[in-house]
PDB file of N, CA and C in Angstrom:
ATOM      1  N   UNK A   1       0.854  -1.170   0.000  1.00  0.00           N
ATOM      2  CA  UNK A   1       0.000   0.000   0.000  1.00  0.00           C
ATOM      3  C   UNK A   1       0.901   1.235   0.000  1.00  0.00           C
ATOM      4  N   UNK A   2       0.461   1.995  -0.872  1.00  0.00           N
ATOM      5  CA  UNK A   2       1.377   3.546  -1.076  1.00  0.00           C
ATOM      6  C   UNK A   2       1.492   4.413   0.138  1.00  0.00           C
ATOM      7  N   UNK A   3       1.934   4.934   0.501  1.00  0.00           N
ATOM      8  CA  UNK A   3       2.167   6.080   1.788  1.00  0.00           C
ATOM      9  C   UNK A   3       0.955   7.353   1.278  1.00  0.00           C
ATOM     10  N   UNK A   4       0.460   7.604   0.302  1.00  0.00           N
ATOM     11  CA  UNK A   4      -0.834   8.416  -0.384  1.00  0.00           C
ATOM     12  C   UNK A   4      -2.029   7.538  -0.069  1.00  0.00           C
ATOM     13  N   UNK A   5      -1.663   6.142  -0.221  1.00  0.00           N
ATOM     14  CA  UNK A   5      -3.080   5.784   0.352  1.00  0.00           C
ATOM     15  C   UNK A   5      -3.586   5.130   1.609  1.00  0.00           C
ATOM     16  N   UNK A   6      -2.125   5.448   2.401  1.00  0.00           N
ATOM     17  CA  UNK A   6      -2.438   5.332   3.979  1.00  0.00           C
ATOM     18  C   UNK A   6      -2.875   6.567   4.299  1.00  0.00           C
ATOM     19  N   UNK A   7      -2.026   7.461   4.044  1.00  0.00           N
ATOM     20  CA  UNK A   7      -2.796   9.053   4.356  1.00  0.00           C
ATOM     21  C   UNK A   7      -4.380   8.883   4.021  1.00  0.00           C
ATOM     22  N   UNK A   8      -4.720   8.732   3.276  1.00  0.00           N
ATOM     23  CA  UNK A   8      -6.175   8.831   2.434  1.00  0.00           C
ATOM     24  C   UNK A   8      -7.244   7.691   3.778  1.00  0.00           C
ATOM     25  N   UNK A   9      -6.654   6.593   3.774  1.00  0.00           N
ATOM     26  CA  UNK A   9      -7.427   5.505   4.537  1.00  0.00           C
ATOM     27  C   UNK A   9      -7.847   6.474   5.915  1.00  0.00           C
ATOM     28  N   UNK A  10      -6.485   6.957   6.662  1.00  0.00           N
ATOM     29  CA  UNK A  10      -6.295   7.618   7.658  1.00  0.00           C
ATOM     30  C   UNK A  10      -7.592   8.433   7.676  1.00  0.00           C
ATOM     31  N   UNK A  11      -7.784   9.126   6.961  1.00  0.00           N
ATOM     32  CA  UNK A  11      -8.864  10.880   6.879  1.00  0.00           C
ATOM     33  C   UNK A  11     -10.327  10.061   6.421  1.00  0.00           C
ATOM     34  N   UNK A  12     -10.169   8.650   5.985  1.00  0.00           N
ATOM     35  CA  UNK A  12     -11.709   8.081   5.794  1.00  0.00           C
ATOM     36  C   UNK A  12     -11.995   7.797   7.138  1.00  0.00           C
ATOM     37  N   UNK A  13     -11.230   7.114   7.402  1.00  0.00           N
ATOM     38  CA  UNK A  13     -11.910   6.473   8.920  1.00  0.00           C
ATOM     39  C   UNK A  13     -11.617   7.612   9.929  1.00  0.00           C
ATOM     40  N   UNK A  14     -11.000   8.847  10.228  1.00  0.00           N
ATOM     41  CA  UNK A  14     -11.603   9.765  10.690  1.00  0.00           C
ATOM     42  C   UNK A  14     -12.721  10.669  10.541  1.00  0.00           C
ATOM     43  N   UNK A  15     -12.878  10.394   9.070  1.00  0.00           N
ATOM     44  CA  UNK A  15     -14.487  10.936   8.909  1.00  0.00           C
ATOM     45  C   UNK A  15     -15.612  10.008   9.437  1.00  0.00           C
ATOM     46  N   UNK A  16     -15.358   8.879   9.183  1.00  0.00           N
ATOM     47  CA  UNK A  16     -16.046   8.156  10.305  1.00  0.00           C
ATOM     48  C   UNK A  16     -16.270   8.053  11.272  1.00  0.00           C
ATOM     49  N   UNK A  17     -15.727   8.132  12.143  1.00  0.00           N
ATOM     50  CA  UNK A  17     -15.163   8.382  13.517  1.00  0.00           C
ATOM     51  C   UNK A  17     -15.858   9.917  14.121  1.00  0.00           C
ATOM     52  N   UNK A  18     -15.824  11.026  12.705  1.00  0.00           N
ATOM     53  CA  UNK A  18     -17.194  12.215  12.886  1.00  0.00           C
ATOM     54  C   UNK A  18     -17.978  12.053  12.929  1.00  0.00           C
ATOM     55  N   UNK A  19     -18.216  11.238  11.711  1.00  0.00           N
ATOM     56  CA  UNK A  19     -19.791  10.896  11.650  1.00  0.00           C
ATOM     57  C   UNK A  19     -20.372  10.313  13.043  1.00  0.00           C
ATOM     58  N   UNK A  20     -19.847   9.134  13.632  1.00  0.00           N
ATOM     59  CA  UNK A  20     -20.168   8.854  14.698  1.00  0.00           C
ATOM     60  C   UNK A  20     -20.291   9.840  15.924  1.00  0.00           C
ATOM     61  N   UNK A  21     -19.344  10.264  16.115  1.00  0.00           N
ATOM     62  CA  UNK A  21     -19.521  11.263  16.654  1.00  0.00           C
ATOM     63  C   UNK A  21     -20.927  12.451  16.685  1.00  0.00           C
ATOM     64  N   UNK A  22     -20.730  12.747  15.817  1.00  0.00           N
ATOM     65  CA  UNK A  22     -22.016  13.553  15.319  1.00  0.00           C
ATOM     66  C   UNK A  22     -23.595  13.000  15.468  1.00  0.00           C
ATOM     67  N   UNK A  23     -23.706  11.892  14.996  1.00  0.00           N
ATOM     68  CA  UNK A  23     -24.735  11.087  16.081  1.00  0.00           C
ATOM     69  C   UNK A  23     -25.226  10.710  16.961  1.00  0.00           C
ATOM     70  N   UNK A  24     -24.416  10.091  17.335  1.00  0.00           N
ATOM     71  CA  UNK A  24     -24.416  10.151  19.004  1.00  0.00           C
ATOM     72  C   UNK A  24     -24.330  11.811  20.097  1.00  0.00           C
ATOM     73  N   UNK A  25     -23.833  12.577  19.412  1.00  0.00           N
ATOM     74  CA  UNK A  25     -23.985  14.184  20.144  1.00  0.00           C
ATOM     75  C   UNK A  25     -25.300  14.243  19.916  1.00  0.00           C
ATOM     76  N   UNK A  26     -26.058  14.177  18.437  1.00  0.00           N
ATOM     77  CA  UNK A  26     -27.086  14.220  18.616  1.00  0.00           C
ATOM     78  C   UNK A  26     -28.156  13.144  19.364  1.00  0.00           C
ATOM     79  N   UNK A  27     -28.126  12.344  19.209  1.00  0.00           N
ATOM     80  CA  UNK A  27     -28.821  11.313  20.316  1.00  0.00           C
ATOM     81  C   UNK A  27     -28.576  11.806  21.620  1.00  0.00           C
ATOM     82  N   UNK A  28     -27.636  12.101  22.332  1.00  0.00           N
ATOM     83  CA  UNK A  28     -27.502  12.704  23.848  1.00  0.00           C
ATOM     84  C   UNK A  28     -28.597  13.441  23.801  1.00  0.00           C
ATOM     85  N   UNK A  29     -28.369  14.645  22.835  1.00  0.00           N
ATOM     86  CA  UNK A  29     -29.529  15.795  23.259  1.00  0.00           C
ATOM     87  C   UNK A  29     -31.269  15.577  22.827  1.00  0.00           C
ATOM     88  N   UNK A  30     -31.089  14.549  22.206  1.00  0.00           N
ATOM     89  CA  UNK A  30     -32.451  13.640  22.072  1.00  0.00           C
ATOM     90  C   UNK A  30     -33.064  13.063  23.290  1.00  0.00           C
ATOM     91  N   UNK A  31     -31.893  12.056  23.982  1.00  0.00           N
ATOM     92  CA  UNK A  31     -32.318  11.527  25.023  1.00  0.00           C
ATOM     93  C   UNK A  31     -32.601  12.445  25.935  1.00  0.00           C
ATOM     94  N   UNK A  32     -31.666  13.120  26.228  1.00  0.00           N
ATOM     95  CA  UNK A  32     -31.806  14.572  27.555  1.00  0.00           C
ATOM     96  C   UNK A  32     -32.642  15.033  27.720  1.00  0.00           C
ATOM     97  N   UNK A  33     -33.789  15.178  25.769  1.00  0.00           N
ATOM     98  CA  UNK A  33     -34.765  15.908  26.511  1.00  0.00           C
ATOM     99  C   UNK A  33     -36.197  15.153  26.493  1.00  0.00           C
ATOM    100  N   UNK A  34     -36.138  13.609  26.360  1.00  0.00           N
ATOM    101  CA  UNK A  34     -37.312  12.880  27.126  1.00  0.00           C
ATOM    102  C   UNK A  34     -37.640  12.234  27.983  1.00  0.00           C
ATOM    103  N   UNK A  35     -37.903  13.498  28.536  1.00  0.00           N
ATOM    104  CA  UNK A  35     -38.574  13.943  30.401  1.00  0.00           C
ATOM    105  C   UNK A  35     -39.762  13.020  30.357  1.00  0.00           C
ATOM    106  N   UNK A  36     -40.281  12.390  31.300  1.00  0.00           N
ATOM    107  CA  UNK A  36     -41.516  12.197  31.652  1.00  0.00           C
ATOM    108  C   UNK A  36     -41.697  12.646  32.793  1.00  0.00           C
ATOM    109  N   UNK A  37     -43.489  12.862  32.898  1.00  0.00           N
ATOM    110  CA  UNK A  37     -43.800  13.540  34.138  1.00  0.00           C
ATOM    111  C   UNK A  37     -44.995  13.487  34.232  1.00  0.00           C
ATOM    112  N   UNK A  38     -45.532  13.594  35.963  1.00  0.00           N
ATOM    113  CA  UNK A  38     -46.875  12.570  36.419  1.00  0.00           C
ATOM    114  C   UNK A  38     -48.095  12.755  35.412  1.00  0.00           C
ATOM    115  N   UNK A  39     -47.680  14.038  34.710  1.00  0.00           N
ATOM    116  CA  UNK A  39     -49.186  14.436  33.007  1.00  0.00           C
ATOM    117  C   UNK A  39     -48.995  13.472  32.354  1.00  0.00           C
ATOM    118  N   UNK A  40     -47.151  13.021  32.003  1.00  0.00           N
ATOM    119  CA  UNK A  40     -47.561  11.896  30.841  1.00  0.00           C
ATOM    120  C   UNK A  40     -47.605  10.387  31.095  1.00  0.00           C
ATOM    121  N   UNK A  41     -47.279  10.284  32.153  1.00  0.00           N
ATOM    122  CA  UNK A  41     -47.928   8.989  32.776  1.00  0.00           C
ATOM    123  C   UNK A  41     -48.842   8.921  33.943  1.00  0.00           C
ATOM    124  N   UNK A  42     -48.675   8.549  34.769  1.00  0.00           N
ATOM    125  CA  UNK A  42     -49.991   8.901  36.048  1.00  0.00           C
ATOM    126  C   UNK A  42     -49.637   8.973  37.372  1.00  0.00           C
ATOM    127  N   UNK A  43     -50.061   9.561  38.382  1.00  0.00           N
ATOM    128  CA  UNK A  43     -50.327   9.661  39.873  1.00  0.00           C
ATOM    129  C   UNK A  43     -49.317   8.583  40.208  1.00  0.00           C
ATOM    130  N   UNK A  44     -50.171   7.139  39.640  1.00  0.00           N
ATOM    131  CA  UNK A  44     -49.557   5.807  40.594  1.00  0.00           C
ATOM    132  C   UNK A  44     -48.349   5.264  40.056  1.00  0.00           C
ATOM    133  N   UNK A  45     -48.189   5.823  39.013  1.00  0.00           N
ATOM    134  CA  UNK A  45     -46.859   5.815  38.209  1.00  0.00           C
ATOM    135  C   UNK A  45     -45.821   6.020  39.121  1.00  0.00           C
ATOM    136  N   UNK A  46     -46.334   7.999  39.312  1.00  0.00           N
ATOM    137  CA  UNK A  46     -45.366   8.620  40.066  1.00  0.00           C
ATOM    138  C   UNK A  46     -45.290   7.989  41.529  1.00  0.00           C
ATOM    139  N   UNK A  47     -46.127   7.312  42.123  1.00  0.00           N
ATOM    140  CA  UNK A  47     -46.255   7.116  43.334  1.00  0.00           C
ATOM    141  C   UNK A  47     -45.400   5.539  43.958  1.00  0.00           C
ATOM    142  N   UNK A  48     -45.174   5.205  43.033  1.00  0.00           N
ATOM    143  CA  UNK A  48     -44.610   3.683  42.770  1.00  0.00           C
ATOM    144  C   UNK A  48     -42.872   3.893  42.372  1.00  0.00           C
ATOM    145  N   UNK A  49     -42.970   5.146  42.416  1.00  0.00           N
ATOM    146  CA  UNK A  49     -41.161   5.346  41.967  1.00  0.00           C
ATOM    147  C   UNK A  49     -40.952   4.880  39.932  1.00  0.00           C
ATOM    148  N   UNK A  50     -41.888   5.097  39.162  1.00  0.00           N
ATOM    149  CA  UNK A  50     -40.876   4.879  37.936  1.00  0.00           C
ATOM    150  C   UNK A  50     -40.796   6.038  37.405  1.00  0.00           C
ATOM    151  N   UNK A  51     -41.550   7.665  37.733  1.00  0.00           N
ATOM    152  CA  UNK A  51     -40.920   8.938  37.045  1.00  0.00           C
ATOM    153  C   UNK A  51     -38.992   9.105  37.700  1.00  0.00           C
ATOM    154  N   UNK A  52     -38.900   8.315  38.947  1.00  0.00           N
ATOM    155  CA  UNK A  52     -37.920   8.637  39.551  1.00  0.00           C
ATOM    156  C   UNK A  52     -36.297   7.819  38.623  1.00  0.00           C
ATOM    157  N   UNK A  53     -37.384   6.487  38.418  1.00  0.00           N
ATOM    158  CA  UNK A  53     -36.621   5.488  38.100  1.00  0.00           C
ATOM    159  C   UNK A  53     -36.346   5.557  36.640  1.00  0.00           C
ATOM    160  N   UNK A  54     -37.220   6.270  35.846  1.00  0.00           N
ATOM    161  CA  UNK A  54     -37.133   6.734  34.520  1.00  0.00           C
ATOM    162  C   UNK A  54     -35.998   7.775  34.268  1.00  0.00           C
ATOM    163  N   UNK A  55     -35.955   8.808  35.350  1.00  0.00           N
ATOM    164  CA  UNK A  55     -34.906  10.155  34.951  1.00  0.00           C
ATOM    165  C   UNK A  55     -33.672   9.172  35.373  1.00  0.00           C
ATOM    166  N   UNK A  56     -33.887   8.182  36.309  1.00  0.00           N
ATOM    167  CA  UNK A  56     -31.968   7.841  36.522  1.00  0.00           C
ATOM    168  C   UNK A  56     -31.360   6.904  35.398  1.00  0.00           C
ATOM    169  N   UNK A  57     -32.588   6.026  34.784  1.00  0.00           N
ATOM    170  CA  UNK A  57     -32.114   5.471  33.656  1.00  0.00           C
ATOM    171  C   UNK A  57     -31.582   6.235  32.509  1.00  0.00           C
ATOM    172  N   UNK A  58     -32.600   7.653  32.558  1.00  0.00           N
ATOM    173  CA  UNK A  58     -32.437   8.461  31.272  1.00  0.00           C
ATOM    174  C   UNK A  58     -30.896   8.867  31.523  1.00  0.00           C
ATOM    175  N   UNK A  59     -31.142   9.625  32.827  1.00  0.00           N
ATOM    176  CA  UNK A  59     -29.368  10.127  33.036  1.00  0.00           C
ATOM    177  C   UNK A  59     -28.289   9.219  32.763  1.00  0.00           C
ATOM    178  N   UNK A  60     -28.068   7.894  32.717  1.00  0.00           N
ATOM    179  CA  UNK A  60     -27.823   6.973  32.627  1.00  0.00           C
ATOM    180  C   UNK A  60     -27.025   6.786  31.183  1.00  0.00           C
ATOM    181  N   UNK A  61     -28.288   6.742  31.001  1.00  0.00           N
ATOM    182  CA  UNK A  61     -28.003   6.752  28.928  1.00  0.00           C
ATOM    183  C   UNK A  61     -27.560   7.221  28.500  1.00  0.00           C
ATOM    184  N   UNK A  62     -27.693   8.751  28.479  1.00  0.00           N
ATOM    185  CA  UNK A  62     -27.602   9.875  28.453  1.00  0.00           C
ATOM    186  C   UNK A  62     -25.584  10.429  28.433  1.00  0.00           C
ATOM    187  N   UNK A  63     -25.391  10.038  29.956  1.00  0.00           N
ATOM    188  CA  UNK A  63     -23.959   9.668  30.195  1.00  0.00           C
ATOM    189  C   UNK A  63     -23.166   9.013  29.093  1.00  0.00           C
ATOM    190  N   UNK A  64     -23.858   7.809  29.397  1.00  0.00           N
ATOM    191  CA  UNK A  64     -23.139   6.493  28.155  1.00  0.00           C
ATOM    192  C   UNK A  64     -23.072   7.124  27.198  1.00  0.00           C
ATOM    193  N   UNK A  65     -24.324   7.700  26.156  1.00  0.00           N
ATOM    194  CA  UNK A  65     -24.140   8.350  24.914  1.00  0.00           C
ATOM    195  C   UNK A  65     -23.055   9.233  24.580  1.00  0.00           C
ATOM    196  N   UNK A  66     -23.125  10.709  25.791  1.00  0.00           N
ATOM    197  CA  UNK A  66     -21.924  11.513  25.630  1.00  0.00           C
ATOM    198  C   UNK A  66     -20.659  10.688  25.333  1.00  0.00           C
ATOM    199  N   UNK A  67     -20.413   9.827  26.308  1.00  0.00           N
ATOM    200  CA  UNK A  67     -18.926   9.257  26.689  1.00  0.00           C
ATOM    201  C   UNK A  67     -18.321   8.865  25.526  1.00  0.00           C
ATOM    202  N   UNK A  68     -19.466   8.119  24.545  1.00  0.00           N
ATOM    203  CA  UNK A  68     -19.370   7.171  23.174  1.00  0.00           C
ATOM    204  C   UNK A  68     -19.268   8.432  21.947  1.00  0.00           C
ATOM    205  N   UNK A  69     -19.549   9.692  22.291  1.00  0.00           N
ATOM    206  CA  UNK A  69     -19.457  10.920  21.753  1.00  0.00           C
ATOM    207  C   UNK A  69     -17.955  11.469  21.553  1.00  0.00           C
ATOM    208  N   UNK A  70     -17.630  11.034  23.036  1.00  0.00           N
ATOM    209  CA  UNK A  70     -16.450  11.804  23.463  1.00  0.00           C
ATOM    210  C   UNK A  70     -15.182  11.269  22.746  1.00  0.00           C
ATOM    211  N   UNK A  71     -15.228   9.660  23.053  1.00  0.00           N
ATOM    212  CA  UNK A  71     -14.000   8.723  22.395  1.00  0.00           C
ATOM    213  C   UNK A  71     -14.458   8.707  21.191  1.00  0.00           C
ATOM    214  N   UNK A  72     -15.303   8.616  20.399  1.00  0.00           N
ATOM    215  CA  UNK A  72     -15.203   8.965  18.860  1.00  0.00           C
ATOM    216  C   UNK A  72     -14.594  10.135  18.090  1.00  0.00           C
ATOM    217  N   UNK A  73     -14.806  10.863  19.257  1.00  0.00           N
ATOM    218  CA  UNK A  73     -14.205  12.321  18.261  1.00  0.00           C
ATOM    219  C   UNK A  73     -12.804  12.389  18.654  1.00  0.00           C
ATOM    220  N   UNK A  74     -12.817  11.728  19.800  1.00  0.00           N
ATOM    221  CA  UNK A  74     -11.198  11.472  20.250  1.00  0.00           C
ATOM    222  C   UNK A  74     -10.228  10.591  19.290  1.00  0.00           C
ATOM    223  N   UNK A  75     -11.098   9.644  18.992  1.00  0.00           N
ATOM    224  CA  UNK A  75     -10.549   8.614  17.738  1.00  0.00           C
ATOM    225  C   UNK A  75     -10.517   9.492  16.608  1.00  0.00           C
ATOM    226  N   UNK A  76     -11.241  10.376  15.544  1.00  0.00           N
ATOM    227  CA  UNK A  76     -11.065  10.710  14.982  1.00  0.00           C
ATOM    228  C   UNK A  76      -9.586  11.811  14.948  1.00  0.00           C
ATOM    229  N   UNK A  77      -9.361  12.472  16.298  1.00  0.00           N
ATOM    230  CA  UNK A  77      -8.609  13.403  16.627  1.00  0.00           C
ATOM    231  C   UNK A  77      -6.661  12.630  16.282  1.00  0.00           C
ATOM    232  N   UNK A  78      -7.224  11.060  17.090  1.00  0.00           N
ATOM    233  CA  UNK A  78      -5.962  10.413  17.005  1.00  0.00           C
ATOM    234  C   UNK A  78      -5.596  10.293  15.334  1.00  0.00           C
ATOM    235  N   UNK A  79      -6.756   9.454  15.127  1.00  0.00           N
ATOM    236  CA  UNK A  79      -6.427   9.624  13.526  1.00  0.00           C
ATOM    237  C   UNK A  79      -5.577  10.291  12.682  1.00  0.00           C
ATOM    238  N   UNK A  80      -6.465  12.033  12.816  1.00  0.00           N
ATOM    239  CA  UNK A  80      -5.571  12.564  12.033  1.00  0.00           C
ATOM    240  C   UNK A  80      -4.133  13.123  12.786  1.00  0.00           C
ATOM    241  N   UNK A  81      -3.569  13.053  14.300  1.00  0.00           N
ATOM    242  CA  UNK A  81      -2.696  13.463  14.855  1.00  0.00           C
ATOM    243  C   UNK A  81      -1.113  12.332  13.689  1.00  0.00           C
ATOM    244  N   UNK A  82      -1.939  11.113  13.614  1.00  0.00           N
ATOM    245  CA  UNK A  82      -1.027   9.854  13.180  1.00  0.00           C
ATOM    246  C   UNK A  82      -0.684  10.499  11.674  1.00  0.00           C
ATOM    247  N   UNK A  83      -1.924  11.014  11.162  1.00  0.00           N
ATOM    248  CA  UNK A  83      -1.922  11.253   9.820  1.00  0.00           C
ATOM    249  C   UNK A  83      -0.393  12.434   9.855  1.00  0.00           C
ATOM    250  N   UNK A  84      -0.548  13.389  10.653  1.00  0.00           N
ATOM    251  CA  UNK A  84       0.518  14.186  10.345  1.00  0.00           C
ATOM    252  C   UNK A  84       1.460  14.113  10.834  1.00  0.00           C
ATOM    253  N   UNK A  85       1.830  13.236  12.034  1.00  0.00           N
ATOM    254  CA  UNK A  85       3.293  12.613  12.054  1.00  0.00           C
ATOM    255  C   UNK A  85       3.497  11.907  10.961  1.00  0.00           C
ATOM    256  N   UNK A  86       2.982  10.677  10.401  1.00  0.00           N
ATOM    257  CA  UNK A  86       3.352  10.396   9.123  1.00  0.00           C
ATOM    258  C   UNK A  86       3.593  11.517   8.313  1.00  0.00           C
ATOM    259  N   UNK A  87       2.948  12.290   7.844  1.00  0.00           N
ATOM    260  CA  UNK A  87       3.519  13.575   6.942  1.00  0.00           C
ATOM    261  C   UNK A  87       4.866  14.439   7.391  1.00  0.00           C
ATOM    262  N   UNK A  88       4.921  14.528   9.095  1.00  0.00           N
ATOM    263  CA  UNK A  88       6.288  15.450   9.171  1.00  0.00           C
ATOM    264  C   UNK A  88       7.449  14.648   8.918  1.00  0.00           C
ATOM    265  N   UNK A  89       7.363  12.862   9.376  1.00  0.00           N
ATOM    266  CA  UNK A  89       8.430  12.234   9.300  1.00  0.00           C
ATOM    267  C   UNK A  89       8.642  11.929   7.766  1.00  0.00           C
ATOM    268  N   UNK A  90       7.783  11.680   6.988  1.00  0.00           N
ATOM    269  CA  UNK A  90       8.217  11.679   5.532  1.00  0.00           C
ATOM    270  C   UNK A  90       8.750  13.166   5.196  1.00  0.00           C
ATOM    271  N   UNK A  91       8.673  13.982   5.647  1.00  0.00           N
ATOM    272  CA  UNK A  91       9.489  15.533   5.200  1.00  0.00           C
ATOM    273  C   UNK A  91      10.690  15.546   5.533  1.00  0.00           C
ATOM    274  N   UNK A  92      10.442  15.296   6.923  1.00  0.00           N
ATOM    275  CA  UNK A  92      12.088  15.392   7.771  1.00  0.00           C
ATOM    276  C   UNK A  92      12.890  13.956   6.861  1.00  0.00           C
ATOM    277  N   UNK A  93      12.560  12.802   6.458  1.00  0.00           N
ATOM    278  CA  UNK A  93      13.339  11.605   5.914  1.00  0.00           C
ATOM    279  C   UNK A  93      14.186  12.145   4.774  1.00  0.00           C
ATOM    280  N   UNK A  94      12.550  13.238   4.168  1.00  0.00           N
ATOM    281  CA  UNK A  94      13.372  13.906   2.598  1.00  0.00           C
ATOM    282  C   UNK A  94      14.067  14.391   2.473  1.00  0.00           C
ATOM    283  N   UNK A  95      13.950  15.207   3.638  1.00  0.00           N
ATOM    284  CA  UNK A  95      15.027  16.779   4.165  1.00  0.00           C
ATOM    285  C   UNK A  95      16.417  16.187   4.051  1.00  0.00           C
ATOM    286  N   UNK A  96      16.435  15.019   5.182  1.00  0.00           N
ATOM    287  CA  UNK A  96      17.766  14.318   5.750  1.00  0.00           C
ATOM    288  C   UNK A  96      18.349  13.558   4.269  1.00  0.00           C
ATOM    289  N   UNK A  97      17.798  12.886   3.659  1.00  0.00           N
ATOM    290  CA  UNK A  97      18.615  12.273   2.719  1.00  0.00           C
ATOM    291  C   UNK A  97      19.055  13.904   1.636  1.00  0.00           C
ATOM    292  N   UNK A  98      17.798  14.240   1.529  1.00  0.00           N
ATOM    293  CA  UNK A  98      18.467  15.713   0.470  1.00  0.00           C
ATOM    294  C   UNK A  98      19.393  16.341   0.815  1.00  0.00           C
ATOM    295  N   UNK A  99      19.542  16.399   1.591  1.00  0.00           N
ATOM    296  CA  UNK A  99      20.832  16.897   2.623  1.00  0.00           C
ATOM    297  C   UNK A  99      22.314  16.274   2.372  1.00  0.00           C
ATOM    298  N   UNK A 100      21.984  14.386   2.282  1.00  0.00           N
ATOM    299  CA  UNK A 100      23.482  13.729   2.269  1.00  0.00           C
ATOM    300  C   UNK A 100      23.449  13.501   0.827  1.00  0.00           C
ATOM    301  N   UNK A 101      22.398  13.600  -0.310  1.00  0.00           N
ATOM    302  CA  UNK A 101      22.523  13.276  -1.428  1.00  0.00           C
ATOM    303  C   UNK A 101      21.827  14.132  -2.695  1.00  0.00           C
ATOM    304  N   UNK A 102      22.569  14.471  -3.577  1.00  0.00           N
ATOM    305  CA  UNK A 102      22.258  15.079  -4.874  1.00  0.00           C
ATOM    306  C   UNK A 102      22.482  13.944  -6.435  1.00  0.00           C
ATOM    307  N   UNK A 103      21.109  13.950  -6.651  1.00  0.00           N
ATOM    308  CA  UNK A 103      21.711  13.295  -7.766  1.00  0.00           C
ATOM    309  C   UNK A 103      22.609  13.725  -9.223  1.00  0.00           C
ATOM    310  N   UNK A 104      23.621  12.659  -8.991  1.00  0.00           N
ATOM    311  CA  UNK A 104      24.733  12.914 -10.613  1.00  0.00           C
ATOM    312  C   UNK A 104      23.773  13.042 -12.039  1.00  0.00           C
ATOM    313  N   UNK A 105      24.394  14.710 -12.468  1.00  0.00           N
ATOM    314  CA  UNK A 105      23.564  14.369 -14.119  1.00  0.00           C
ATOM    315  C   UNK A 105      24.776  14.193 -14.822  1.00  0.00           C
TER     316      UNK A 105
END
């Protein structure tokens, strides 16, 4: 595989790694905001503990989602960090040999 099409692989699967990202940010703020409350279910609902037991699951999720938010965009971040050490060390390799060698015409 060419060193052009590791770079290239590199920046796909960090766009991936957005995309995911980007979903899941949105799902957090999806989940976050479905509240229930004793209007949309009932009295004995509330009285039995599941509006209580509903917000800790939601918070719950909610958490998880961000977190799965967080290391995706983090993965994407690594991604391209790899992508441009590969690019400085192929410069600096060029630099260094251009340096000890000129080619004979």
């Amino acid at each position: 595989m060419s060193f052009e099409v590791q770079r290239a692989a590199l920046e796909h699967d960090a766009k991936i790694w957005d995309a995911t990202h980007d979903v899941l940010a949105a799902a957090a703020v999806t989940a976050g905001g479905l509240d229930v409350s004793t209007n949309t279910t009932s009295v004995v609902a509330d009285m039995v503990g599941y509006n209580s037991s509903y917000t800790e699951l939601q918070d719950f999720v909610v958490t998880l989602v961000k977190g799965g938010s967080t290391a995706t965009n983090k993965m994407a971040t690594t991604l391209r960090d790899v992508k441009k050490q590969y690019e400085s060390d192929d410069e600096a390799a060029r630099a260094a040999i251009g340096a000890l060698w000129a080619p004979v015409e």
